[in-house]
N, C-alpha and C. Protein backbone atom coordinates (compact mmCIF):
# COMPACT_ATOMS: atom_id res chain seq x y z
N UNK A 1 12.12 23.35 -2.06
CA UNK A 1 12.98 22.63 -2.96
C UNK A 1 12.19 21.47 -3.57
N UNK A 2 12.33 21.19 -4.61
CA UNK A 2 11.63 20.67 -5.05
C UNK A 2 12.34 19.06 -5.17
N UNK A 3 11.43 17.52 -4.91
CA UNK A 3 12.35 16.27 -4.69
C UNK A 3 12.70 15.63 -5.83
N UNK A 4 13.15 14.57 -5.25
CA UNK A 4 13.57 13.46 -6.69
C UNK A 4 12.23 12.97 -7.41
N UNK A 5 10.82 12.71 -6.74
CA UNK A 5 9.90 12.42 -7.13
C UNK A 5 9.09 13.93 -8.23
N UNK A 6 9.66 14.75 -8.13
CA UNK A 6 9.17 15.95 -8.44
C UNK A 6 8.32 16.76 -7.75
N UNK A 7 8.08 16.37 -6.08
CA UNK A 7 7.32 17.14 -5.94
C UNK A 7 8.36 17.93 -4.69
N UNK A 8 7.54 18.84 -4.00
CA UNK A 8 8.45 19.62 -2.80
C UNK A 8 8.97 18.89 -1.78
N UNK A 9 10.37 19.32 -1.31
CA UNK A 9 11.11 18.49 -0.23
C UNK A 9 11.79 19.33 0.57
N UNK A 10 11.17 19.26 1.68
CA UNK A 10 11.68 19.80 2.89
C UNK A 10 13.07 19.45 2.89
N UNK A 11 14.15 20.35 3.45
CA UNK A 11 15.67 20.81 3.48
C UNK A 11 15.78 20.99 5.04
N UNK A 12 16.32 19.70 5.52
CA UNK A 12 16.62 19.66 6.91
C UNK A 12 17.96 20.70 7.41
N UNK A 13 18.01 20.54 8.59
CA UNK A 13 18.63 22.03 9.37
C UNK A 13 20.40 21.64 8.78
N UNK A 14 20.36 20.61 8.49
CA UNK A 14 21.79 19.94 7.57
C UNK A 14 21.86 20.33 6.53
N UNK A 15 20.97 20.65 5.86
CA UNK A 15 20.98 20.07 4.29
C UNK A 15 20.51 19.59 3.83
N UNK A 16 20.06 18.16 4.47
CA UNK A 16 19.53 17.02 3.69
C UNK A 16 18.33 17.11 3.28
N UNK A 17 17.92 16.86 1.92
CA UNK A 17 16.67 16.68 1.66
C UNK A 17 15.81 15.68 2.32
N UNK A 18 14.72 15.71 2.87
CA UNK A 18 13.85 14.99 3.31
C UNK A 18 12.01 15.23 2.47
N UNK A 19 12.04 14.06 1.61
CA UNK A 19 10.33 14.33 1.44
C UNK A 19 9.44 14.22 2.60
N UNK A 20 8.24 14.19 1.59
CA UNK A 20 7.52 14.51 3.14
C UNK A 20 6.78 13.07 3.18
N UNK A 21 6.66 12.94 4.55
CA UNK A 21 6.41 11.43 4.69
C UNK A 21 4.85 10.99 3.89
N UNK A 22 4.22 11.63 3.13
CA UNK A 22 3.22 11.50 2.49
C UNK A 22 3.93 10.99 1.00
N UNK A 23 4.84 12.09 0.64
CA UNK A 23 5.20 11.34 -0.55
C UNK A 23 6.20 10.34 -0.48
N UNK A 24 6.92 10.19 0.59
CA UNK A 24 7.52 8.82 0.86
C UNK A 24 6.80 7.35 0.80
N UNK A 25 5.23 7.69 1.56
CA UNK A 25 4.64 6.56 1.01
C UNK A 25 3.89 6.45 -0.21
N UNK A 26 3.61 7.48 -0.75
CA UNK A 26 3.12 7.69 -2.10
C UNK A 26 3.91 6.60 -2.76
N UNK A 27 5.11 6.82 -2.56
CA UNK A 27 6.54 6.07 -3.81
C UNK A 27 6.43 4.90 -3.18
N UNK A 28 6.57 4.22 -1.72
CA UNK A 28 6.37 3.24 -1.11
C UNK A 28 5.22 2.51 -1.75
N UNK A 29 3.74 2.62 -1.98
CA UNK A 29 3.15 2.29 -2.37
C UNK A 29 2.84 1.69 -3.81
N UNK A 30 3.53 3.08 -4.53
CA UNK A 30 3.30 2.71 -6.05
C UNK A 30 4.35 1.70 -5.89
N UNK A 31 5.92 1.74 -5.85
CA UNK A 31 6.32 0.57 -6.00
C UNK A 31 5.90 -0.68 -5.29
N UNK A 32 5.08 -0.80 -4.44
CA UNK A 32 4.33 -1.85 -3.53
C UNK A 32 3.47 -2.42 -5.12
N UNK A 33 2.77 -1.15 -5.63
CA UNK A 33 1.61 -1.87 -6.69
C UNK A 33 2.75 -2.54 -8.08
N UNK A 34 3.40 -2.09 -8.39
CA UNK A 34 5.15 -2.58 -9.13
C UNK A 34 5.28 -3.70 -9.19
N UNK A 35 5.52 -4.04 -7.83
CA UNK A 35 5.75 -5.63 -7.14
C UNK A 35 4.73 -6.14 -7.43
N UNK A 36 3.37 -5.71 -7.47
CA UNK A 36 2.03 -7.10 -7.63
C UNK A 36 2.31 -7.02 -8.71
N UNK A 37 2.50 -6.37 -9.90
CA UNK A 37 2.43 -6.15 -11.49
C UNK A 37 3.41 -7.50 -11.97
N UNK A 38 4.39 -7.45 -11.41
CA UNK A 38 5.50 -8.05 -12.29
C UNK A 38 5.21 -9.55 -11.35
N UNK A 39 4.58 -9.68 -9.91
CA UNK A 39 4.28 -11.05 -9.51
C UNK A 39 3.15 -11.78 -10.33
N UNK A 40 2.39 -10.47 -10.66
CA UNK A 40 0.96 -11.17 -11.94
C UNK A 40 1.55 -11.71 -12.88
N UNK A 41 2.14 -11.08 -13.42
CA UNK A 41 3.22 -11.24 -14.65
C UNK A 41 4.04 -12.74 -14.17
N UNK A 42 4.28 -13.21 -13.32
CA UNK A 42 5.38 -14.26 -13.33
C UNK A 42 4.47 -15.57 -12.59
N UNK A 43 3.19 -15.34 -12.18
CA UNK A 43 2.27 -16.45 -11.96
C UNK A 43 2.05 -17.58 -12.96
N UNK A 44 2.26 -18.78 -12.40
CA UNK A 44 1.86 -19.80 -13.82
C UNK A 44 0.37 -19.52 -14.41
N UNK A 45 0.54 -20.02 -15.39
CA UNK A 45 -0.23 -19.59 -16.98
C UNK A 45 -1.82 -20.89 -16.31
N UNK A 46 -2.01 -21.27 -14.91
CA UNK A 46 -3.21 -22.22 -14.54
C UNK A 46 -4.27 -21.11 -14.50
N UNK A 47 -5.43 -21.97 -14.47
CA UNK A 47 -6.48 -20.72 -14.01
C UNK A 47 -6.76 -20.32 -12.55
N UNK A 48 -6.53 -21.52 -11.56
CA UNK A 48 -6.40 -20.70 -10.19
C UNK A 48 -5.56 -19.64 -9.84
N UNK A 49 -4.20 -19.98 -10.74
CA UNK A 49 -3.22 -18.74 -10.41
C UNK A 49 -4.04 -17.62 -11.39
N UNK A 50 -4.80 -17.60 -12.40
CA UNK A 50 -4.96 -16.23 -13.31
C UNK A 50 -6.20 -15.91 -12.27
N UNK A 51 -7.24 -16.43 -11.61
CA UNK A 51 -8.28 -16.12 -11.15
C UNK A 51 -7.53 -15.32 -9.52
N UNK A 52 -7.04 -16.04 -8.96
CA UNK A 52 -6.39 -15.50 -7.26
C UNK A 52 -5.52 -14.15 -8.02
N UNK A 53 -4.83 -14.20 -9.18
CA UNK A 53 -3.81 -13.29 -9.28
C UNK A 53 -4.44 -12.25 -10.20
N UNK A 54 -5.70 -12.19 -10.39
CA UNK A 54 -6.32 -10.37 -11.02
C UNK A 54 -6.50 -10.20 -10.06
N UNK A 55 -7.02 -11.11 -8.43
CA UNK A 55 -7.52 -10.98 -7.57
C UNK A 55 -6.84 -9.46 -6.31
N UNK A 56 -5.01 -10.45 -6.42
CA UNK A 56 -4.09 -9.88 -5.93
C UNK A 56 -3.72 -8.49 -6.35
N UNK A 57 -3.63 -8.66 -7.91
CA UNK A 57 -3.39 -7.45 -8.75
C UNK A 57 -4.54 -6.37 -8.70
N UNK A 58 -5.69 -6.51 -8.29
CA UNK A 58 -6.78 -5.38 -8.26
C UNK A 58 -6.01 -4.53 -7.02
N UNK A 59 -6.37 -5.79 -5.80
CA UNK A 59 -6.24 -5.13 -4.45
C UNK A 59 -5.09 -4.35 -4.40
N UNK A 60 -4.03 -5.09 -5.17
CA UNK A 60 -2.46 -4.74 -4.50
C UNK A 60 -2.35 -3.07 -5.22
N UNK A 61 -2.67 -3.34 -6.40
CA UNK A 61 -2.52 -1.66 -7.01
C UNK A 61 -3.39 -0.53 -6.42
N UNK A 62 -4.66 -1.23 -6.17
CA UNK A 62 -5.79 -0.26 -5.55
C UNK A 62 -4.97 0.32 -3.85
N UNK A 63 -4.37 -0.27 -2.94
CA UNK A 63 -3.59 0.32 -2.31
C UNK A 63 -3.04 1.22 -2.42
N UNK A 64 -2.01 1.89 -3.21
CA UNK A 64 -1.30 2.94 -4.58
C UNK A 64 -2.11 3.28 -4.95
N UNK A 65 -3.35 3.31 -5.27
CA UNK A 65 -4.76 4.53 -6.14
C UNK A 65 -4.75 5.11 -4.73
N UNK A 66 -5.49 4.38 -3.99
CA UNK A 66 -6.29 4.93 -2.83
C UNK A 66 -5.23 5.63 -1.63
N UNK A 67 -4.36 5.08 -1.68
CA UNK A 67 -3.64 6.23 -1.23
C UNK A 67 -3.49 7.14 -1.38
N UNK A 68 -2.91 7.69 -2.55
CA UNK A 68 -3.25 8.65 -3.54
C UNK A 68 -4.66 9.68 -3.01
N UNK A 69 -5.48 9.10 -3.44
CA UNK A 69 -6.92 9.72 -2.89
C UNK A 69 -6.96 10.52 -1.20
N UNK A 70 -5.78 9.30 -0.39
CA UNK A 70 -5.97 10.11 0.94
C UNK A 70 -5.57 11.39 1.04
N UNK A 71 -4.50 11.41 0.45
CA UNK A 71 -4.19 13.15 0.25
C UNK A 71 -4.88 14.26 -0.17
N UNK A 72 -6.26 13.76 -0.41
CA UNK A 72 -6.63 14.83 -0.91
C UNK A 72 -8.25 14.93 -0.35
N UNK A 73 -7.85 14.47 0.86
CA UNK A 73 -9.16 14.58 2.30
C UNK A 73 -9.64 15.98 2.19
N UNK A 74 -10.88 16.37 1.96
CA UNK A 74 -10.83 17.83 2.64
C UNK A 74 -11.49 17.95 4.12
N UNK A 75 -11.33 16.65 4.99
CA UNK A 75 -11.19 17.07 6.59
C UNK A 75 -11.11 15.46 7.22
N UNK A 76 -10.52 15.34 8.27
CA UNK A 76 -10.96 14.64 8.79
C UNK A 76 -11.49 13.11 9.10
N UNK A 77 -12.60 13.30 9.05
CA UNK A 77 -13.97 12.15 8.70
C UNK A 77 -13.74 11.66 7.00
N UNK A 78 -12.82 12.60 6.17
CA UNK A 78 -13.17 12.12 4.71
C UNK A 78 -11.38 10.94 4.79
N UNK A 79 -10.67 11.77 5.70
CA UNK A 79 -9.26 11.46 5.63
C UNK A 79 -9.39 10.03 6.50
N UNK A 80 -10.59 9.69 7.37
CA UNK A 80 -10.36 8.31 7.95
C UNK A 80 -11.23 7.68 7.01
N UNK A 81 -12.38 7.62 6.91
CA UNK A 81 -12.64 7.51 5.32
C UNK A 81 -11.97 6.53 4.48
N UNK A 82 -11.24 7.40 3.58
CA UNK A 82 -10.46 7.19 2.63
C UNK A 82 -9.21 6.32 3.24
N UNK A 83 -8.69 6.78 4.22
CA UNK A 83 -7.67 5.46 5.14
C UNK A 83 -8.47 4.28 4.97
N UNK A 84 -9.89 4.18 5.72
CA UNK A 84 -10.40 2.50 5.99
C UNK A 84 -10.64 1.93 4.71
N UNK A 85 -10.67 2.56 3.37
CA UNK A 85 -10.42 2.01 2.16
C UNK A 85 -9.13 1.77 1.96
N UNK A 86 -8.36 2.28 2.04
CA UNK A 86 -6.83 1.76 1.68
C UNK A 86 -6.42 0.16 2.58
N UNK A 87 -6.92 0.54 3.87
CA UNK A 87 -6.81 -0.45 5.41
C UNK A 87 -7.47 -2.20 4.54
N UNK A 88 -8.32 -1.68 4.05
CA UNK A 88 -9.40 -2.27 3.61
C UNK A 88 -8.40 -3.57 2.35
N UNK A 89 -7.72 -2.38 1.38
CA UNK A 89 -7.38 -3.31 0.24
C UNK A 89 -6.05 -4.07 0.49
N UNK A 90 -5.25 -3.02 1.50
CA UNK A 90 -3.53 -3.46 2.10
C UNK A 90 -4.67 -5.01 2.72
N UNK A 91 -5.37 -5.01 3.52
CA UNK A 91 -6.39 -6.79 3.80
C UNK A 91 -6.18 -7.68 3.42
N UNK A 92 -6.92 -7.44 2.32
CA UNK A 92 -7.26 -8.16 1.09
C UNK A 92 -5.95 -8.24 -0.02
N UNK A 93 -5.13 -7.90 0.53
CA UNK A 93 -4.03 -7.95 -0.90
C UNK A 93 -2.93 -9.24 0.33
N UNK A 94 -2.94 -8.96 1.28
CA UNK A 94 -2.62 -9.79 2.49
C UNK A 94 -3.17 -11.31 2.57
N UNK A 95 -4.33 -11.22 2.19
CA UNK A 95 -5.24 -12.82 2.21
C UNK A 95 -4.86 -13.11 0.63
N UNK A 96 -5.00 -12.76 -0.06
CA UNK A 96 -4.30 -13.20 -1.59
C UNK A 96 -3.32 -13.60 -1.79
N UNK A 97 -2.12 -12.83 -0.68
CA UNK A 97 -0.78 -13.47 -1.34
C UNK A 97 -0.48 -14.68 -0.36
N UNK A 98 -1.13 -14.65 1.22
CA UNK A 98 -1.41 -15.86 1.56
C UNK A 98 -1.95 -17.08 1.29
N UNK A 99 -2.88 -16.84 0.26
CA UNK A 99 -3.64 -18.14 -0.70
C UNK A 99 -2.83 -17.93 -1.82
N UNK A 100 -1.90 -17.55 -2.07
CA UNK A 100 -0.93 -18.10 -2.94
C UNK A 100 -0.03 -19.17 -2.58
N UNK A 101 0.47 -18.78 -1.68
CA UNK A 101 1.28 -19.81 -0.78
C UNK A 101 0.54 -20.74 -0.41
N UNK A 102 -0.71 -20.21 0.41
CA UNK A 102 -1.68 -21.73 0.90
C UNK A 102 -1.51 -22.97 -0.20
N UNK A 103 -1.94 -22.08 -1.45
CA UNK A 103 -2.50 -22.99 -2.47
C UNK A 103 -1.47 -23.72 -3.31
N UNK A 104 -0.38 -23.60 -2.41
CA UNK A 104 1.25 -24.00 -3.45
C UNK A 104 1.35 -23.57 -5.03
N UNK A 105 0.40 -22.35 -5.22
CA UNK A 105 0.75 -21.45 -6.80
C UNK A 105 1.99 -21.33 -6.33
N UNK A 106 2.79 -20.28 -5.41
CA UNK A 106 3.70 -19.46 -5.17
C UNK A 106 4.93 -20.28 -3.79
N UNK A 107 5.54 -20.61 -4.48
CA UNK A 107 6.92 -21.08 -3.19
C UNK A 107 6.49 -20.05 -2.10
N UNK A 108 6.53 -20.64 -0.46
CA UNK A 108 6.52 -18.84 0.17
C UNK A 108 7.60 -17.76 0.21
N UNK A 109 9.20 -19.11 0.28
CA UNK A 109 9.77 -17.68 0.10
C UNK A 109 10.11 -16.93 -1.21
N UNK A 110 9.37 -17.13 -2.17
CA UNK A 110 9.36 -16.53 -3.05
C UNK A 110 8.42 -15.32 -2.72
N UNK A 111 7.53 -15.16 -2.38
CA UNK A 111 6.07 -14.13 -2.06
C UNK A 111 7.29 -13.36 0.00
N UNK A 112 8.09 -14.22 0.74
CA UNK A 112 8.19 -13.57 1.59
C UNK A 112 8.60 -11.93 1.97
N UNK A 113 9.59 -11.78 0.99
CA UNK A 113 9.37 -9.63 1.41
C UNK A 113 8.21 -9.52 0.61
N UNK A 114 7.50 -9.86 -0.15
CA UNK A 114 6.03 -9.10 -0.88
C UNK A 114 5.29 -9.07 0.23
N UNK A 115 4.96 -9.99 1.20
CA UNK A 115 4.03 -10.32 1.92
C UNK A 115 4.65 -9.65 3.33
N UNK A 116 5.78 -9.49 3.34
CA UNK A 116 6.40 -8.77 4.27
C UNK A 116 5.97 -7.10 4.26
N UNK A 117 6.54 -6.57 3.20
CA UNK A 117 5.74 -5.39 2.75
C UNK A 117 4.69 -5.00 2.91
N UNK A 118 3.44 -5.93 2.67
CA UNK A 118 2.09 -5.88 2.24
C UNK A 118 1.65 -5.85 3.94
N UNK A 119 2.19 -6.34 5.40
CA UNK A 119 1.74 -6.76 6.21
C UNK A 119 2.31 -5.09 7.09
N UNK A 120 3.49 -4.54 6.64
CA UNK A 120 4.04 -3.75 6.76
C UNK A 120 2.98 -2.18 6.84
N UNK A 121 2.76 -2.27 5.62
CA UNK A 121 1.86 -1.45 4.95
C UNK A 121 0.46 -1.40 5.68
N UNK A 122 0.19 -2.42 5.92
CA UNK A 122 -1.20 -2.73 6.32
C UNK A 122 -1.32 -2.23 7.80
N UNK A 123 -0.03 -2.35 8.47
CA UNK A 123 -0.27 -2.06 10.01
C UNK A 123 0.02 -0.32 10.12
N UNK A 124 1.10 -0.01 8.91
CA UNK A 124 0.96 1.90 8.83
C UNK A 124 -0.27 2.61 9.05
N UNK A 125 -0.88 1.93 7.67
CA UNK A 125 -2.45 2.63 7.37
C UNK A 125 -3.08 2.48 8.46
N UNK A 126 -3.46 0.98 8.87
CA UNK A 126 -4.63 0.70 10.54
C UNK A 126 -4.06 1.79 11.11
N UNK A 127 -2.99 1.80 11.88
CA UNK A 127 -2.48 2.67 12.90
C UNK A 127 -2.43 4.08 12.62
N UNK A 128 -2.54 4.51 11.36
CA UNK A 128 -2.91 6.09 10.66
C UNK A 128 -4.48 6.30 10.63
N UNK A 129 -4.78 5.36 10.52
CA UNK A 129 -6.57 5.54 10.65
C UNK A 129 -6.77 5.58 12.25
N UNK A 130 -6.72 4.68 12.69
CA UNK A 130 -6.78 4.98 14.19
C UNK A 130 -6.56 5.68 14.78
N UNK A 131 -5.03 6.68 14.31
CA UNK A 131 -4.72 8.10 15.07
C UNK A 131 -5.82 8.82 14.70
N UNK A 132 -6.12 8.88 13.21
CA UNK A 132 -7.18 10.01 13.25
C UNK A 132 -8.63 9.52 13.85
N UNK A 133 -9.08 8.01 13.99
CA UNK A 133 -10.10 8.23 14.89
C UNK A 133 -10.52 8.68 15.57
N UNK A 134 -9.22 8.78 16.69
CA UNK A 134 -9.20 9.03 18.30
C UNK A 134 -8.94 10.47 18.24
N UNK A 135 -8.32 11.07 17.04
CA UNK A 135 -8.64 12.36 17.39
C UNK A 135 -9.96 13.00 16.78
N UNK A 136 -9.97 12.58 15.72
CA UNK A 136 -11.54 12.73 15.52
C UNK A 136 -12.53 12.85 16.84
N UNK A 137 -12.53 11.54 17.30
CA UNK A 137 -13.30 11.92 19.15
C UNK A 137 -13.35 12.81 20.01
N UNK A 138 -12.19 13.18 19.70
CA UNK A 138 -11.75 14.05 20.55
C UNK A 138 -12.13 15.02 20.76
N UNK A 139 -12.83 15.39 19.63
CA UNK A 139 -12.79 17.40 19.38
C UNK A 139 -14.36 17.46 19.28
């Protein structure tokens, strides 16, 4: 069956459509990169906020690319890989929106579910890379 995102969705023993948890975070993500777009967009017009906030906006969207990319591992070693790049930018998009706040550009609770999200995200991927480490070892 095919989902709301357009791609295939598993049809639980109910009924219910369920995507597959790949494209759940696919959509999780892109709207994750959404949220940096329209926070770039609403940063004051200073140059620390335009310099920290392409900063935010590279990392935060590159999360949403590179995810993207994990799906399309052809084994393994390419699939942890491609995780410790994603691990890598969910980081760095984490220390950005914290030096927003550090730097009083950004109220915090204005940035708090972004940064909530972003910390969210960041501990999925580690802990998805790590499963496949250890099985990587394994074999």
């Amino acid at each position: 069956m095919i989902g709301s995102s357009g791609h295939w969705a598993l049809v639980g023993r109910f009924g219910v459509r369920m995507e597959s948890r790949q494209e759940q975070m696919k959509a999780r993500t892109r709207e994750f990169a959404n949220r940096v777009v329209r926070l770039f967009r609403a940063l004051p017009k200073t140059e620390e906020a335009r310099i920290i906030g392409r900063q935010v906006l590279r990392s935060g969207t590159s999360v949403a690319a590179n995810y993207r990319a994990v799906g399309r591992a052809r084994s393994r070693a390419e699939f942890v890989s491609k995780m410790g790049t994603v691990v890598e930018e969910a980081d760095e998009t984490v220390f950005w929106l914290d030096l927003l706040v550090a730097t009083g550009i950004v109220p915090q609770p204005k940035l708090k579910d972004l940064l909530s999200e972003a910390n969210e995200l960041l501990a999925i991927f580690a802990a998805s890379q790590g499963t496949a480490k250890r099985g990587a070892m394994t074999r």
